[in-house]
Protein backbone atom coordinates (compact mmCIF):
# COMPACT_ATOMS: atom_id res chain seq x y z
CA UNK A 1 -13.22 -2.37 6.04
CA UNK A 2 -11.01 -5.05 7.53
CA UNK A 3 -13.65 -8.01 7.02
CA UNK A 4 -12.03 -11.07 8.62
CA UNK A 5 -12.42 -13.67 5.66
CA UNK A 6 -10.15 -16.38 6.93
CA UNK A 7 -7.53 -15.92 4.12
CA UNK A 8 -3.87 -14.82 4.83
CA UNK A 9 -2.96 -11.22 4.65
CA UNK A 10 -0.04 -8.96 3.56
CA UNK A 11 0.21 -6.25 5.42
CA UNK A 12 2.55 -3.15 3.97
CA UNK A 13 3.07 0.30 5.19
CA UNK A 14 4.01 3.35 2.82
CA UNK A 15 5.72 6.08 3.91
CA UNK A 16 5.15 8.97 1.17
CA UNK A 17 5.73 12.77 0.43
CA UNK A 18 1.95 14.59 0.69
CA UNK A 19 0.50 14.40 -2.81
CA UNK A 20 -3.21 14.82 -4.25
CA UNK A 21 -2.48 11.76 -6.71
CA UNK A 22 -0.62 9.13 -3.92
CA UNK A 23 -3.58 7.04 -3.04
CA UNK A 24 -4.96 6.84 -6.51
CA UNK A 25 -1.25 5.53 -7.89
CA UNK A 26 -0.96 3.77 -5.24
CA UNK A 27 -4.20 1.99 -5.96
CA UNK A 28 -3.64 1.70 -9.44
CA UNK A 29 -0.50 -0.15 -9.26
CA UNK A 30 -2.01 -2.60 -7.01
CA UNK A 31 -4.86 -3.10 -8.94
CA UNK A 32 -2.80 -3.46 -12.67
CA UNK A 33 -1.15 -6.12 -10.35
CA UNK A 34 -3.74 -8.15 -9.55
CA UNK A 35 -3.40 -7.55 -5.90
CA UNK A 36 -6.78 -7.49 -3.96
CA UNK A 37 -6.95 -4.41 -1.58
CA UNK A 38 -9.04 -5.62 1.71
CA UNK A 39 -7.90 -2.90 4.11
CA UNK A 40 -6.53 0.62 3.79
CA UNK A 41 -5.76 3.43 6.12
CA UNK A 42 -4.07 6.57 5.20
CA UNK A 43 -2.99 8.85 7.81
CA UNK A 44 -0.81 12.22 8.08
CA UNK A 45 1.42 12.57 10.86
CA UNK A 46 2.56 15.51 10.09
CA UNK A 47 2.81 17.90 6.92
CA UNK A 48 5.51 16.38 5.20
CA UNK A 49 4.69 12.52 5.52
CA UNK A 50 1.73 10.65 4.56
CA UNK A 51 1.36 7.04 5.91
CA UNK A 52 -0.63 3.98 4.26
CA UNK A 53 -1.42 1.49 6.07
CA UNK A 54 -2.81 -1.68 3.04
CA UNK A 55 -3.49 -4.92 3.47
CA UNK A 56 -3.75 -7.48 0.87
CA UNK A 57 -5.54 -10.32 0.17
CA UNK A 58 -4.57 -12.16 -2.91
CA UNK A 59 -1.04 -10.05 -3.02
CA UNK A 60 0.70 -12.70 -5.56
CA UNK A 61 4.37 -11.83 -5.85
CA UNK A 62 4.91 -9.54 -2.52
CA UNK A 63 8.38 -8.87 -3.43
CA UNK A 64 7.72 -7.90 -7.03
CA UNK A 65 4.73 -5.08 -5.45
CA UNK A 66 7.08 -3.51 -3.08
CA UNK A 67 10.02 -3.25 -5.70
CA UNK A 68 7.43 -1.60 -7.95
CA UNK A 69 5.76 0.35 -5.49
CA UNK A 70 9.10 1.64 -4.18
CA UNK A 71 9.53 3.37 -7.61
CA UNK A 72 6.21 5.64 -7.48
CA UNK A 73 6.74 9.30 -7.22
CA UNK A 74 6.45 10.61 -3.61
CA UNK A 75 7.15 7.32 -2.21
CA UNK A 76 9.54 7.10 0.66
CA UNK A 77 9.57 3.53 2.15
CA UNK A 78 7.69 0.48 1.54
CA UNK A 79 7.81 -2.36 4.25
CA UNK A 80 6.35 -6.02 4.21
CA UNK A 81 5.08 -5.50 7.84
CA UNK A 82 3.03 -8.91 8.28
């Protein structure tokens, strides 16, 4: 993961509420959006907060992503972070 390919990358961190489904919607969205996933890292601080880590290669509209994935269930924060 993380594959230097020269291109510009978006970096965004999710803040979420622990959930079996998160990194699958998470994906999902991303993918319906034609957003190219080249990194991800999930981590859980502690019990009640999951972290996501995703960087994106081909993001298109940035703004539109985080607006959308701002709206998933168990999603807490989104920030453009790079």
């Amino acid at each position: 993961m993380g594959a230097d390919t020269g291109a510009r990358t978006t970096r965004l961190h999710i803040a979420a509420d622990p959930a079996p489904e998160l990194i699958e919607r998470v994906c999902r969205l991303l993918r319906h959006r034609g957003a190219a996933v080249v990194e991800l890292h999930v981590r859980a601080t502690d019990p009640a907060t999951t972290h996501l880590d995703v960087g994106l290669g081909a993001a298109g509209d940035v703004e539109n992503l985080v607006r959308q994935l701002r709206r998933l269930a168990d999603v807490r924060s989104v920030e453009v972070i790079a």
